[in-house]
Protein backbone atom coordinates (compact mmCIF):
# COMPACT_ATOMS: atom_id res chain seq x y z
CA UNK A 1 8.63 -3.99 -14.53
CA UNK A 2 5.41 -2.43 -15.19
CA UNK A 3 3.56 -4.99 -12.86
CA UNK A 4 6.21 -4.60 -9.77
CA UNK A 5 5.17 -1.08 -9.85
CA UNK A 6 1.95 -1.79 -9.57
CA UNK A 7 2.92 -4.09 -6.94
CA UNK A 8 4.58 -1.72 -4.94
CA UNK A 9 1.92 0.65 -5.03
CA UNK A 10 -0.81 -2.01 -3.99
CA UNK A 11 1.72 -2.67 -1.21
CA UNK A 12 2.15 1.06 -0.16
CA UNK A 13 -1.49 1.68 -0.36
CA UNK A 14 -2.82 -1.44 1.90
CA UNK A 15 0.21 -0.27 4.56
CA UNK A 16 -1.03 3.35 4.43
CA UNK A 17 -4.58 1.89 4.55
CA UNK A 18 -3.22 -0.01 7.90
CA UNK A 19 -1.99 2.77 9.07
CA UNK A 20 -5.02 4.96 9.25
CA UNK A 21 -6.93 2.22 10.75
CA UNK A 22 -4.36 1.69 13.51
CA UNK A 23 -4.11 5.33 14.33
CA UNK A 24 -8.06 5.49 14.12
């Protein structure tokens, strides 16, 4: 469970990461 967490927080932060770039 631990790791999915993780997982989903990698996931959230390379989308956010996208997001910024896009809107740059």
């Amino acid at each position: 469970m631990r790791v999915k967490e993780e997982e989903k927080m990698k996931m959230k932060m390379l989308l956010e990461d996208h997001s910024l770039v896009v809107w740059a």
